[in-house]
PDB file of N, CA and C in Angstrom:
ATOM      1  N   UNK A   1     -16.630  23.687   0.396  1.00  0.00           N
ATOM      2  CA  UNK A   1     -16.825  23.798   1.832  1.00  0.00           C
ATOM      3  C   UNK A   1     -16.715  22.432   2.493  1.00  0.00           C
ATOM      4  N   UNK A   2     -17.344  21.650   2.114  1.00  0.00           N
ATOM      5  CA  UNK A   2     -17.258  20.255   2.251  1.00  0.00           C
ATOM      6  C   UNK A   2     -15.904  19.431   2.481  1.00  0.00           C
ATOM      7  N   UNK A   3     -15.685  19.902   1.504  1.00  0.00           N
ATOM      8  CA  UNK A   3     -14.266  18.970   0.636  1.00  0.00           C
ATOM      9  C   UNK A   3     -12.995  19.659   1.959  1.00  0.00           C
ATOM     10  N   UNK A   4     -13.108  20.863   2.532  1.00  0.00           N
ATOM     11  CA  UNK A   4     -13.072  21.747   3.677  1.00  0.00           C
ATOM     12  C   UNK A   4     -12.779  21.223   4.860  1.00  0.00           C
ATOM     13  N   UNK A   5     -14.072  20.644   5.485  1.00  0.00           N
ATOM     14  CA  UNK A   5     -14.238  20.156   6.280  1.00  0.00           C
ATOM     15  C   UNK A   5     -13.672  18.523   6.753  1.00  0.00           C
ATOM     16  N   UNK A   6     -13.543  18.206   4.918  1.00  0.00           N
ATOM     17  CA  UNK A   6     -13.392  16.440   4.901  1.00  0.00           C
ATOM     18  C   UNK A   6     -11.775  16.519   4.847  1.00  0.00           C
ATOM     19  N   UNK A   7     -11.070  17.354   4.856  1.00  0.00           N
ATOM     20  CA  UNK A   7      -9.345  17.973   4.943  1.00  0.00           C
ATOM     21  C   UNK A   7      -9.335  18.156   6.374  1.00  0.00           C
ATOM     22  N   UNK A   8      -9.856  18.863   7.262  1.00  0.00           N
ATOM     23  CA  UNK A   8      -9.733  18.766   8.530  1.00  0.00           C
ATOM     24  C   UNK A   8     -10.222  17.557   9.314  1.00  0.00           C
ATOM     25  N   UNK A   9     -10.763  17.283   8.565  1.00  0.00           N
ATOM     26  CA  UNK A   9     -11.337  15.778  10.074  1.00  0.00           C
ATOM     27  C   UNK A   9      -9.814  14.922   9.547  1.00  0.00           C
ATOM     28  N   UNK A  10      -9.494  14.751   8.284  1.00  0.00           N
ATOM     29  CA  UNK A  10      -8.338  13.863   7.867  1.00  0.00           C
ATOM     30  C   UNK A  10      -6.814  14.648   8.728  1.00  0.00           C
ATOM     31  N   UNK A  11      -6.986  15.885   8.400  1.00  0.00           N
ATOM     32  CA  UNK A  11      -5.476  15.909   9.469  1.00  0.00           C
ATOM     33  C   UNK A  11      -5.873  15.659  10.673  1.00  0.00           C
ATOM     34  N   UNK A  12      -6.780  15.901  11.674  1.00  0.00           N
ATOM     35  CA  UNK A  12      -7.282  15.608  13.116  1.00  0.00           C
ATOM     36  C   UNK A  12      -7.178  13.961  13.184  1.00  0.00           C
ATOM     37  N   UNK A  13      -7.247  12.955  12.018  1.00  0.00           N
ATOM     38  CA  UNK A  13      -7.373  11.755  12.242  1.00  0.00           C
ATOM     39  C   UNK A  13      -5.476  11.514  12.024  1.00  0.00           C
ATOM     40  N   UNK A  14      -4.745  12.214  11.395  1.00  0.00           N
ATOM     41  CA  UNK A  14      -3.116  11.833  11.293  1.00  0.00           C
ATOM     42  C   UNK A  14      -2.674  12.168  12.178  1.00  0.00           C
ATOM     43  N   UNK A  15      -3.386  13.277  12.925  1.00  0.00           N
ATOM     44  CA  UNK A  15      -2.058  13.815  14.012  1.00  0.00           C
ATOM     45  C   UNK A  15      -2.888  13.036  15.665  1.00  0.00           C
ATOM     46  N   UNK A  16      -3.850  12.640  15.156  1.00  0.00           N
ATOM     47  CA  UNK A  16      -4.878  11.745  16.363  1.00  0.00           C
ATOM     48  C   UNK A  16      -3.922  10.074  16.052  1.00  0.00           C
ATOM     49  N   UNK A  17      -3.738   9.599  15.205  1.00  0.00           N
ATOM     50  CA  UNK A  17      -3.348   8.188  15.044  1.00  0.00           C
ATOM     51  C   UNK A  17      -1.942   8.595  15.705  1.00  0.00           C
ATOM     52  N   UNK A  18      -1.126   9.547  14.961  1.00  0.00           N
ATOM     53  CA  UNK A  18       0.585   9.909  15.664  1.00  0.00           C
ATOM     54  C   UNK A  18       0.497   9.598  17.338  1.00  0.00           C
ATOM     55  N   UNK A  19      -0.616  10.259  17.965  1.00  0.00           N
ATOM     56  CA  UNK A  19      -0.398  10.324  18.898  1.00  0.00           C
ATOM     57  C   UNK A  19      -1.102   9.220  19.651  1.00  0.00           C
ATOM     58  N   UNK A  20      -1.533   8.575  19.176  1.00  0.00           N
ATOM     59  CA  UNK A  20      -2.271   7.477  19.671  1.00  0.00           C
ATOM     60  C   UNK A  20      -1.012   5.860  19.495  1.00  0.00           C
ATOM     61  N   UNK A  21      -0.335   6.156  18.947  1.00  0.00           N
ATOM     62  CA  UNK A  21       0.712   5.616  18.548  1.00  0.00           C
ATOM     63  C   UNK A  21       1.537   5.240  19.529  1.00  0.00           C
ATOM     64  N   UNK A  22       2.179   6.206  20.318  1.00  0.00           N
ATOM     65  CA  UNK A  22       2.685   6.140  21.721  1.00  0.00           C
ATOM     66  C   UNK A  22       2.195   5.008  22.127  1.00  0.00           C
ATOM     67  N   UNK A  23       1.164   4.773  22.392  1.00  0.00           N
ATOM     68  CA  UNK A  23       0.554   3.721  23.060  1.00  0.00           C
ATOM     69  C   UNK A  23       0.665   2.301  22.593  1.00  0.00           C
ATOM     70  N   UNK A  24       1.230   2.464  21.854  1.00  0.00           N
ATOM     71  CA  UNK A  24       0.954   0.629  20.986  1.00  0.00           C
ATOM     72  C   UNK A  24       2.240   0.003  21.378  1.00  0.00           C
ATOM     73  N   UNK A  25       2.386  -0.845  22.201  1.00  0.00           N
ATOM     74  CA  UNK A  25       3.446  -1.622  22.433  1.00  0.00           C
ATOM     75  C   UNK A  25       3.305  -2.978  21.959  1.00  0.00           C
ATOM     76  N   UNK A  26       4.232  -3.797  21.361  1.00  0.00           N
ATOM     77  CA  UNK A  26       4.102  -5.468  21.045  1.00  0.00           C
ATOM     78  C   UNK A  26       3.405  -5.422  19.684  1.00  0.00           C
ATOM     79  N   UNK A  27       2.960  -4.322  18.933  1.00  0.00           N
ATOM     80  CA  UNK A  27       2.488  -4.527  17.790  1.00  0.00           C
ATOM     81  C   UNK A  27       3.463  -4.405  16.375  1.00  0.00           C
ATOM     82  N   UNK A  28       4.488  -4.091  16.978  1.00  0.00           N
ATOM     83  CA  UNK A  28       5.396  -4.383  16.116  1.00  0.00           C
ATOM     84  C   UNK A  28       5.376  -3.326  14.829  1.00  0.00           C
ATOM     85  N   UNK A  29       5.264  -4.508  13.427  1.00  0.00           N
ATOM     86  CA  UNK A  29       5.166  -2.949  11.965  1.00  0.00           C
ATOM     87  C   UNK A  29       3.644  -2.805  11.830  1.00  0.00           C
ATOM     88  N   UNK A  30       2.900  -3.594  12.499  1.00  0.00           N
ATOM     89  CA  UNK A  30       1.223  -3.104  12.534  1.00  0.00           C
ATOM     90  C   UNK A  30       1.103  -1.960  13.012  1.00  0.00           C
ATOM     91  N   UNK A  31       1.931  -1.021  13.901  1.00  0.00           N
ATOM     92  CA  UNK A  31       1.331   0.345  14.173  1.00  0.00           C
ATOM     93  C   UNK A  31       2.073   0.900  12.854  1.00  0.00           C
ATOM     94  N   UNK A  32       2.836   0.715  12.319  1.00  0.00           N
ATOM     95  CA  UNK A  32       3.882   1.230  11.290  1.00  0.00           C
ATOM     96  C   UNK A  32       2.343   1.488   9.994  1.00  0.00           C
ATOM     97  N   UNK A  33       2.104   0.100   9.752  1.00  0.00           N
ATOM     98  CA  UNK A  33       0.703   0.173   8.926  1.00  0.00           C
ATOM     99  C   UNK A  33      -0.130   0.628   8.994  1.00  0.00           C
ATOM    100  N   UNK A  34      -0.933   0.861  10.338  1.00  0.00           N
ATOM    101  CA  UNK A  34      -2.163   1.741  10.978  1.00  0.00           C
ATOM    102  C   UNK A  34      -1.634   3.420  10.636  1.00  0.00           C
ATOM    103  N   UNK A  35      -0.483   3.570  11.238  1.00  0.00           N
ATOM    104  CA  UNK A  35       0.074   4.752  10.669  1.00  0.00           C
ATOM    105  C   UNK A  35      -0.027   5.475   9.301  1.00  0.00           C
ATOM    106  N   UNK A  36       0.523   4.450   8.592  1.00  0.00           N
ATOM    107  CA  UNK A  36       0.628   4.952   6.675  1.00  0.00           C
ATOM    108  C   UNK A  36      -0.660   5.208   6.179  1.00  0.00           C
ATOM    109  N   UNK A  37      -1.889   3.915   7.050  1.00  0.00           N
ATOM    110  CA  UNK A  37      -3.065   3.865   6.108  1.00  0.00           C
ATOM    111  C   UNK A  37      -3.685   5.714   7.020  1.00  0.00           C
ATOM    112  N   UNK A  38      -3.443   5.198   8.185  1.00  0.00           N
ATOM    113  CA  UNK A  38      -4.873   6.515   8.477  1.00  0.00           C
ATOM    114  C   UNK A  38      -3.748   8.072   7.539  1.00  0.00           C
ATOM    115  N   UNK A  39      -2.771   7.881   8.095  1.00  0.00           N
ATOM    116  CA  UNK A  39      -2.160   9.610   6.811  1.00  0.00           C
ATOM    117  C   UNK A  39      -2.417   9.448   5.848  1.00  0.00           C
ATOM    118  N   UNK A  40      -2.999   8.701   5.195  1.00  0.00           N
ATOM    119  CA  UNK A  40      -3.212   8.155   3.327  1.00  0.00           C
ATOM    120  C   UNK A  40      -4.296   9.208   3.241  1.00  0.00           C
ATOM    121  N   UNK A  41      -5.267   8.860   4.390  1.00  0.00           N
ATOM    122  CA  UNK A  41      -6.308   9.080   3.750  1.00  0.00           C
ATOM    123  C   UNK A  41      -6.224  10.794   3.718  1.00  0.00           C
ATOM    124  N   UNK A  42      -5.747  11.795   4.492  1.00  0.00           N
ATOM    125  CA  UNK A  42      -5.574  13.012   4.524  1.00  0.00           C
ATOM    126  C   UNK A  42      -5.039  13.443   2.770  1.00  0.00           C
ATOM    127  N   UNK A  43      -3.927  12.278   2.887  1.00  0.00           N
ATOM    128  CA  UNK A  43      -2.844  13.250   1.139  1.00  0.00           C
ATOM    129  C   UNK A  43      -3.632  12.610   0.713  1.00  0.00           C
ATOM    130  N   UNK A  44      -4.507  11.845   0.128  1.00  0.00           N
ATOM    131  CA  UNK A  44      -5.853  11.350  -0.898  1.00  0.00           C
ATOM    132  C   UNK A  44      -6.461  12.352  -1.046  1.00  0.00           C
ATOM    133  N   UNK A  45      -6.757  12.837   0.204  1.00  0.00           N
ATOM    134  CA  UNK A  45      -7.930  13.837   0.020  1.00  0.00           C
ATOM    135  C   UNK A  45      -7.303  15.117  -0.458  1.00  0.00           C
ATOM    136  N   UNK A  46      -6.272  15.466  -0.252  1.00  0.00           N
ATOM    137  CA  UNK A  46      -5.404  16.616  -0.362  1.00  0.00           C
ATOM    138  C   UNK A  46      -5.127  16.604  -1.886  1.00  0.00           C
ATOM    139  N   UNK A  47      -4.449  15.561  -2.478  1.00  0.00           N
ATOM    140  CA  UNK A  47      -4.438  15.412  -3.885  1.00  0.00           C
ATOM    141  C   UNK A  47      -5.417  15.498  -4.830  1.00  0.00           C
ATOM    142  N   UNK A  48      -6.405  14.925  -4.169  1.00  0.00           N
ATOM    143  CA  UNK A  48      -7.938  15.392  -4.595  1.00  0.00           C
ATOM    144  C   UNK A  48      -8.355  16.555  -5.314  1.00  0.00           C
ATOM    145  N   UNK A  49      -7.685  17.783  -4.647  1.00  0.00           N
ATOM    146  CA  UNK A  49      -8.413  18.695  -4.663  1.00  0.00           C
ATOM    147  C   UNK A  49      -7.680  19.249  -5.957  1.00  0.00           C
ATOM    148  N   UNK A  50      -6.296  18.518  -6.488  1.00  0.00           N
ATOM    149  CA  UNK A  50      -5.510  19.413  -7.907  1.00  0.00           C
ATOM    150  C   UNK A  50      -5.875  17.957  -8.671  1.00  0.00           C
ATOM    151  N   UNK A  51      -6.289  17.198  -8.818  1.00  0.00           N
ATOM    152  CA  UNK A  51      -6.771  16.253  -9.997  1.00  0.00           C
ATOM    153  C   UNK A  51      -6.924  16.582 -11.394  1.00  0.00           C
ATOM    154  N   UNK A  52      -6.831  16.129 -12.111  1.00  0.00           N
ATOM    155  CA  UNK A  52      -6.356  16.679 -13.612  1.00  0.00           C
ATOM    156  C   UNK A  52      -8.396  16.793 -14.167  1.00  0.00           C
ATOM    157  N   UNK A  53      -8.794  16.077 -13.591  1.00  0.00           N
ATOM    158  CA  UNK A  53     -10.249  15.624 -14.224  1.00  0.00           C
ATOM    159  C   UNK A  53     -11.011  15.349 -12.668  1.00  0.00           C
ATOM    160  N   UNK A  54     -12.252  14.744 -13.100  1.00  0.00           N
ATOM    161  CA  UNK A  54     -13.399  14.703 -12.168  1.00  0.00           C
ATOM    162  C   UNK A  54     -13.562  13.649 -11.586  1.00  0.00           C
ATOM    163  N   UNK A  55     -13.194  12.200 -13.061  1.00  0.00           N
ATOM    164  CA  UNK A  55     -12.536  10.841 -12.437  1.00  0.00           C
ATOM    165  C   UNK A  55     -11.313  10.798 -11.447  1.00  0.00           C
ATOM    166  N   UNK A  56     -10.417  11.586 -11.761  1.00  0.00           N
ATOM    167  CA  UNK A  56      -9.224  11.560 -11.066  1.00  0.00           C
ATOM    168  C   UNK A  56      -9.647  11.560  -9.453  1.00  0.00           C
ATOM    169  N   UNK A  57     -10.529  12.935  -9.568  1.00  0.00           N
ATOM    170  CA  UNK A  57     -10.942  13.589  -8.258  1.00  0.00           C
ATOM    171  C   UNK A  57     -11.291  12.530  -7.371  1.00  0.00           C
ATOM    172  N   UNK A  58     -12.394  12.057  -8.202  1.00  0.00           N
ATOM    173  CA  UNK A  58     -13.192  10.835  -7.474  1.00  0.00           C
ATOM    174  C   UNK A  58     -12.393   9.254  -7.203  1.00  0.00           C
ATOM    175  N   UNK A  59     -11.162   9.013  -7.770  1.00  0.00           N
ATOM    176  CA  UNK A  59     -10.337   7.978  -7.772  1.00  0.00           C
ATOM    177  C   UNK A  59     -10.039   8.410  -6.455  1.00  0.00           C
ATOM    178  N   UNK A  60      -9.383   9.509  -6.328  1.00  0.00           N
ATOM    179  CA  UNK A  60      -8.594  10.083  -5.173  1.00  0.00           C
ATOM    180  C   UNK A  60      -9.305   9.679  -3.415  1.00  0.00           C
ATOM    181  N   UNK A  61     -10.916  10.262  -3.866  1.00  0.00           N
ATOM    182  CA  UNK A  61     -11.349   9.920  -2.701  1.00  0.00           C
ATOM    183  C   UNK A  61     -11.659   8.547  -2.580  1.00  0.00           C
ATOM    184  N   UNK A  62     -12.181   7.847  -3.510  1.00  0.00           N
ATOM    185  CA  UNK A  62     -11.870   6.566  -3.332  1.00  0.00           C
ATOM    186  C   UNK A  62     -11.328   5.731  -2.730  1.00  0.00           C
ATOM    187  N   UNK A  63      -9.559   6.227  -2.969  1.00  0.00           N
ATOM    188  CA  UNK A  63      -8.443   5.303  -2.619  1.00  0.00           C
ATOM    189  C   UNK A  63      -8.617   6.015  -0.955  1.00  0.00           C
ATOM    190  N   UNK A  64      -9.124   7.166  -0.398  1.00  0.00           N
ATOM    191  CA  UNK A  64      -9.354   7.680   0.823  1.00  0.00           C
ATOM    192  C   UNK A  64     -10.155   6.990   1.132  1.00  0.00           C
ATOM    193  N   UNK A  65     -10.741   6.446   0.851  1.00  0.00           N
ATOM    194  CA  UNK A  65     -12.015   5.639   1.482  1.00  0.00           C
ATOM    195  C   UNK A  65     -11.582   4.185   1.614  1.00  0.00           C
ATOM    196  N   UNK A  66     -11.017   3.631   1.074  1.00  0.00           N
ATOM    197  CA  UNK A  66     -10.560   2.641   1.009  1.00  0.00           C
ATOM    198  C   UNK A  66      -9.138   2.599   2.343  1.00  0.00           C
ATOM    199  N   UNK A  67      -8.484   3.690   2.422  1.00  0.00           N
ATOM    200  CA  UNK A  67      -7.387   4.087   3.060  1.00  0.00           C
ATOM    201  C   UNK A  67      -8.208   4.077   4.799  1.00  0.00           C
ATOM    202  N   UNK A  68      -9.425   4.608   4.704  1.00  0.00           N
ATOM    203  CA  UNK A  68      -9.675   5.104   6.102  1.00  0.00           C
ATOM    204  C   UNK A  68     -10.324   3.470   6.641  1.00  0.00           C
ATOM    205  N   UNK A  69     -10.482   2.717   5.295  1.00  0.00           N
ATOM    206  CA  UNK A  69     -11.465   1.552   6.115  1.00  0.00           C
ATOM    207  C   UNK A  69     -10.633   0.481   6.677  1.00  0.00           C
ATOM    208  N   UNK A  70      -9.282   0.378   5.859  1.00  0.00           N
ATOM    209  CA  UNK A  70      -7.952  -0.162   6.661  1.00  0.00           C
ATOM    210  C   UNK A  70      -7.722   0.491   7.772  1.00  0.00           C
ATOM    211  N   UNK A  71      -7.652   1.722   8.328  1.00  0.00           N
ATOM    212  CA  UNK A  71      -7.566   2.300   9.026  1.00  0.00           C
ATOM    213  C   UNK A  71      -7.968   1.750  10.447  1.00  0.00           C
ATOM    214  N   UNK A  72      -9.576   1.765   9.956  1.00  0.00           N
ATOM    215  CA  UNK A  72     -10.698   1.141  11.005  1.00  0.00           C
ATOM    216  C   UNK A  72     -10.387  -0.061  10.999  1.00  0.00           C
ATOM    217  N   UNK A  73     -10.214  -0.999  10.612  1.00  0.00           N
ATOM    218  CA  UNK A  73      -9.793  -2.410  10.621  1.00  0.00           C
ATOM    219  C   UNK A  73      -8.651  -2.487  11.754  1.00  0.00           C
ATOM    220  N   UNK A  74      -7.384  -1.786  11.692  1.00  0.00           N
ATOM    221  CA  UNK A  74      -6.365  -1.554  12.952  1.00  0.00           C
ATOM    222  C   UNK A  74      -6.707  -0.695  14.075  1.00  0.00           C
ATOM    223  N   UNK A  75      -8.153  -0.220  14.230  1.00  0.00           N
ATOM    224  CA  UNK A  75      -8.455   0.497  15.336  1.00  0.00           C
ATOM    225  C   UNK A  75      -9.201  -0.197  15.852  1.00  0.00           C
ATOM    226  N   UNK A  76      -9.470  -1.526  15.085  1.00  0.00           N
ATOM    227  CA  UNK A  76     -10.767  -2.450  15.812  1.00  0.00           C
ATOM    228  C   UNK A  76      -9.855  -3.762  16.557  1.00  0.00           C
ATOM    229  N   UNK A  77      -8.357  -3.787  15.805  1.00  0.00           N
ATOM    230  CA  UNK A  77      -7.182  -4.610  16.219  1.00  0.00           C
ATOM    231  C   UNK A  77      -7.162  -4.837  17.846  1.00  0.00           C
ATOM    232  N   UNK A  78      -6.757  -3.133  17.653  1.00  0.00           N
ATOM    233  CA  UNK A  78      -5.877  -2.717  18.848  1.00  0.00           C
ATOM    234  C   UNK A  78      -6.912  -2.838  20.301  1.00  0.00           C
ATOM    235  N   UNK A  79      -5.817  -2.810  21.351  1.00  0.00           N
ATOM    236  CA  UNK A  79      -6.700  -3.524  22.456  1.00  0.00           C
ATOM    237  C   UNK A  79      -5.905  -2.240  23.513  1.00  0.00           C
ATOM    238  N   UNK A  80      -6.767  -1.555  23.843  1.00  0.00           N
ATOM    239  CA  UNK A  80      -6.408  -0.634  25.040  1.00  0.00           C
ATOM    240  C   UNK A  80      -6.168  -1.396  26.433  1.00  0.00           C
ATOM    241  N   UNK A  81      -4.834  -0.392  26.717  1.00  0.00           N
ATOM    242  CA  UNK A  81      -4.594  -0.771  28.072  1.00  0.00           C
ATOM    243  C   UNK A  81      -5.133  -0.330  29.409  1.00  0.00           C
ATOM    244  N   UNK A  82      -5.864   0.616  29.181  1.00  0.00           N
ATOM    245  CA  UNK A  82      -6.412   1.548  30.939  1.00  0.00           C
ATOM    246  C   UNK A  82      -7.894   2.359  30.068  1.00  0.00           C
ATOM    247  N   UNK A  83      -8.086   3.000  30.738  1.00  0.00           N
ATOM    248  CA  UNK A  83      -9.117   3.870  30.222  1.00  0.00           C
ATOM    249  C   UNK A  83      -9.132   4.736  29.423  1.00  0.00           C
ATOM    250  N   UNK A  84      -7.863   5.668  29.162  1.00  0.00           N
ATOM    251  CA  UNK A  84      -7.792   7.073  28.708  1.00  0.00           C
ATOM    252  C   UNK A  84      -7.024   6.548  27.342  1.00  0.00           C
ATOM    253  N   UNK A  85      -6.420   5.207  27.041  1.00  0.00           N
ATOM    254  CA  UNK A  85      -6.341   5.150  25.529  1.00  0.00           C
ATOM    255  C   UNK A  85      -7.648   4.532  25.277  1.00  0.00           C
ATOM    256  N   UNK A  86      -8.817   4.042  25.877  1.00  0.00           N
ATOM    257  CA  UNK A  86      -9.605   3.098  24.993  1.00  0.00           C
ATOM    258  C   UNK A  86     -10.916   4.661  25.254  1.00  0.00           C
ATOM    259  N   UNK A  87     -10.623   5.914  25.697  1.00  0.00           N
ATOM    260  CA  UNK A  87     -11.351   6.698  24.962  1.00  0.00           C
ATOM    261  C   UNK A  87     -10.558   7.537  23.676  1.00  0.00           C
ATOM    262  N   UNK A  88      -9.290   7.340  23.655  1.00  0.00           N
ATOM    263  CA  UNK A  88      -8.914   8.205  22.727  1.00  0.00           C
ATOM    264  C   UNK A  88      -9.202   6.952  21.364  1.00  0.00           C
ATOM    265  N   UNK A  89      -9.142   5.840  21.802  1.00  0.00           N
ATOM    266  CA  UNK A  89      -9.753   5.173  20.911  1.00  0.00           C
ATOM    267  C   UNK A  89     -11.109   4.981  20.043  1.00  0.00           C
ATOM    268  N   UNK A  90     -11.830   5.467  20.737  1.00  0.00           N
ATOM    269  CA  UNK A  90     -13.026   5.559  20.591  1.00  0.00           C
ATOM    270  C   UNK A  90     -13.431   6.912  20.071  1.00  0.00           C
ATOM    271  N   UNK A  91     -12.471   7.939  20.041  1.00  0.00           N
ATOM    272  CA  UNK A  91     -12.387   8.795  19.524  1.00  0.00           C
ATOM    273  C   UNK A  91     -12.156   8.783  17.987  1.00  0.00           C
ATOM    274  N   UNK A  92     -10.789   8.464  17.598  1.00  0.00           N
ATOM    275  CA  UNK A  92     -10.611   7.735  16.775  1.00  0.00           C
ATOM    276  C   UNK A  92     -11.527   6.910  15.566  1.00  0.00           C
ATOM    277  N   UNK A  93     -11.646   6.070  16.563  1.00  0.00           N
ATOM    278  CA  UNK A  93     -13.216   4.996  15.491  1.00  0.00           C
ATOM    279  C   UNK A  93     -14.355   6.106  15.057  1.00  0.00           C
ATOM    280  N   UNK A  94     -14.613   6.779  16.103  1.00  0.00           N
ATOM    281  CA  UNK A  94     -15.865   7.916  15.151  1.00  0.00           C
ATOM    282  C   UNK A  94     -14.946   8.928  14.395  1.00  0.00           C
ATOM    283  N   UNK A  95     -13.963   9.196  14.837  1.00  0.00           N
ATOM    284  CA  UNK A  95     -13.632  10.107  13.930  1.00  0.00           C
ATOM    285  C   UNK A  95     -13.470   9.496  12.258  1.00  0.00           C
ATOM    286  N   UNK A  96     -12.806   8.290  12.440  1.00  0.00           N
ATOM    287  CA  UNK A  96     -12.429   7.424  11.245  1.00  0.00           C
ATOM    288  C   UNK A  96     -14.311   7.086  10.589  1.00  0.00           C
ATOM    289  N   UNK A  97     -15.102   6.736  11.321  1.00  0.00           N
ATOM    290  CA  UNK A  97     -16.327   6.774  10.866  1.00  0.00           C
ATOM    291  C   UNK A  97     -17.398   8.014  10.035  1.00  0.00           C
ATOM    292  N   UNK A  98     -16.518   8.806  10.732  1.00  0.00           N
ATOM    293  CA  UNK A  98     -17.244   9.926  10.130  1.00  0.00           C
ATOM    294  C   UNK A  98     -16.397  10.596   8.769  1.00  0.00           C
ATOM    295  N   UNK A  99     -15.539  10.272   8.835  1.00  0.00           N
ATOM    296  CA  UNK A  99     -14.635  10.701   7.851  1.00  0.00           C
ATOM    297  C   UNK A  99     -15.486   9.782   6.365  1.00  0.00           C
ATOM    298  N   UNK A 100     -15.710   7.942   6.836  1.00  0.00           N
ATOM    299  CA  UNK A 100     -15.959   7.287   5.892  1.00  0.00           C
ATOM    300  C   UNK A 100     -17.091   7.891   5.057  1.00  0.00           C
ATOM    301  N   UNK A 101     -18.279   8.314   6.482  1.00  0.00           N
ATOM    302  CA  UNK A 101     -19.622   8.632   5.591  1.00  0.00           C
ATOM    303  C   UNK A 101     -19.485   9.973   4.473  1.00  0.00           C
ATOM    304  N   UNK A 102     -18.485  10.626   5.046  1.00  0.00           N
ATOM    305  CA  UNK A 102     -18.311  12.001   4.304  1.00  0.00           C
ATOM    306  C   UNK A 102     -17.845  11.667   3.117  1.00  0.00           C
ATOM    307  N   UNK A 103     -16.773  10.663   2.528  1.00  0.00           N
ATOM    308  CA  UNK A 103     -16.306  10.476   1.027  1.00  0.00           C
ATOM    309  C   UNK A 103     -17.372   9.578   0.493  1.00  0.00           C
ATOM    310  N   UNK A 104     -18.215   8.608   1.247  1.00  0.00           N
ATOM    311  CA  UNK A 104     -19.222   7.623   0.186  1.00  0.00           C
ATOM    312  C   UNK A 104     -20.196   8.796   0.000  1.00  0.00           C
ATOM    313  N   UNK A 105     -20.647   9.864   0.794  1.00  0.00           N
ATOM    314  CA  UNK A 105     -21.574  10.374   0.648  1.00  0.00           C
ATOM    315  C   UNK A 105     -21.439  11.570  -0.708  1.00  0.00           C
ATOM    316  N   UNK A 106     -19.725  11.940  -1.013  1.00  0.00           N
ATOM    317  CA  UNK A 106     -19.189  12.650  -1.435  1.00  0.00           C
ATOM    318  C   UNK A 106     -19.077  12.114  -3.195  1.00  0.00           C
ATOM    319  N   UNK A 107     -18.495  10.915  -2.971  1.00  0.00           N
ATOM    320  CA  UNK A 107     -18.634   9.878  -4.106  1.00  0.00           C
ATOM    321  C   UNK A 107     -19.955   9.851  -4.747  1.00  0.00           C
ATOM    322  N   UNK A 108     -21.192   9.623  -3.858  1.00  0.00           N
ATOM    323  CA  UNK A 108     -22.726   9.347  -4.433  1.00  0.00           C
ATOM    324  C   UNK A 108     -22.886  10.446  -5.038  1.00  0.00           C
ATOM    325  N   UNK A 109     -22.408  11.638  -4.537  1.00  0.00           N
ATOM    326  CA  UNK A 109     -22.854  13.269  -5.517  1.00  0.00           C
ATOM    327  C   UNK A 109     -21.586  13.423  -6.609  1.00  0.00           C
ATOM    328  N   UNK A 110     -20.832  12.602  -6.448  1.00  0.00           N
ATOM    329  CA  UNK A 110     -20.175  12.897  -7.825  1.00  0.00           C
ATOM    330  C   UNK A 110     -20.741  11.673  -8.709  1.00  0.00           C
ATOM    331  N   UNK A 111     -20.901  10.559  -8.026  1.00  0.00           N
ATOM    332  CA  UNK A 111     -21.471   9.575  -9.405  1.00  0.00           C
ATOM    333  C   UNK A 111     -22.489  10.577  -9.683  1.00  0.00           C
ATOM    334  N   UNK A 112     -23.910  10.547  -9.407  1.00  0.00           N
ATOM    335  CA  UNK A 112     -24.917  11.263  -9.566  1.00  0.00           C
ATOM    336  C   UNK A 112     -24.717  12.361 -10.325  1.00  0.00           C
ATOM    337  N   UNK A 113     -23.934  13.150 -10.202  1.00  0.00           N
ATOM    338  CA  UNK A 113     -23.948  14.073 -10.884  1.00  0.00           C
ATOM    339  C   UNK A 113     -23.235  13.800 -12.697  1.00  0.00           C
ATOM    340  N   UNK A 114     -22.256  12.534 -12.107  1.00  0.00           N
ATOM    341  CA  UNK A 114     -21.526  12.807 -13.702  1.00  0.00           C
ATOM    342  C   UNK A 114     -22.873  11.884 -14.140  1.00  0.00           C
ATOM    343  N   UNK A 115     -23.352  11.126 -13.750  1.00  0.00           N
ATOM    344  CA  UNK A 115     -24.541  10.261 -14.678  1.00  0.00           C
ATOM    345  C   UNK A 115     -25.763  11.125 -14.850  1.00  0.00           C
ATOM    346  N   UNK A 116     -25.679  12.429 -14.660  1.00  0.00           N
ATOM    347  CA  UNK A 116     -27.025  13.666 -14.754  1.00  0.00           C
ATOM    348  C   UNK A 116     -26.603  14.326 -16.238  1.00  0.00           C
ATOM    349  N   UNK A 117     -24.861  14.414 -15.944  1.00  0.00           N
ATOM    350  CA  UNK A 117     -24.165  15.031 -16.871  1.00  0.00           C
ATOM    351  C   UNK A 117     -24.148  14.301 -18.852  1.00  0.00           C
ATOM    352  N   UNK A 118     -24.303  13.311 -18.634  1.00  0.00           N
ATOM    353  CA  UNK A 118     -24.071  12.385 -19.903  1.00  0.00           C
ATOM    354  C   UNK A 118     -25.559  12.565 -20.758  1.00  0.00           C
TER     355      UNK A 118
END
């Protein structure tokens, strides 16, 4: 259910960065990068879910977590021009925030659990 929910906030954050994209003028291949990292984190999570093993699983979200915090790093870059990108921006940053707490929080119940398991 979870894992559910953490697939939809990740496409809402790819097709939210696409379109937030429009907006970036003078940044050159930095929106190109902001781009790759925030969709990473969606197919991370997506790959996730056919992982051969439990490490795999958890690599997967990992590299999503790692994917969404680059992410946030180019959403903290970028400098809005008027009002209505620096709320879709701000949209964005929580969405990218909330996405983060959902895989560390996701990660802590899989460490936890495989170290219950041994």
């Amino acid at each position: 259910m979870k894992e559910d929910k953490l697939a939809d906030f990740s496409l809402q954050l790819a097709k939210a960065s696409m379109a937030y994209c429009r907006h970036l003028h003078g940044y050159g291949d930095k929106k190109g990068q902001f781009l790759r990292a925030a969709s990473s984190v969606g197919a991370n999570i997506a790959e996730a879910k056919y992982g051969n093993s439990a490490a795999d699983f958890a690599n997967k979200f990992h590299i999503a977590l790692k994917e969404c915090n680059e992410t946030k790093f180019w959403l903290n870059l970028f400098e809005p021009e008027n009002e209505e990108q620096a709320l879709e921006l701000k949209k964005l940053k929580r969405l990218t925030g909330n996405i983060m707490r959902m895989l560390i929080k996701s990660l802590q119940t899989l460490k936890n659990s495989s170290s219950q398991n041994k």
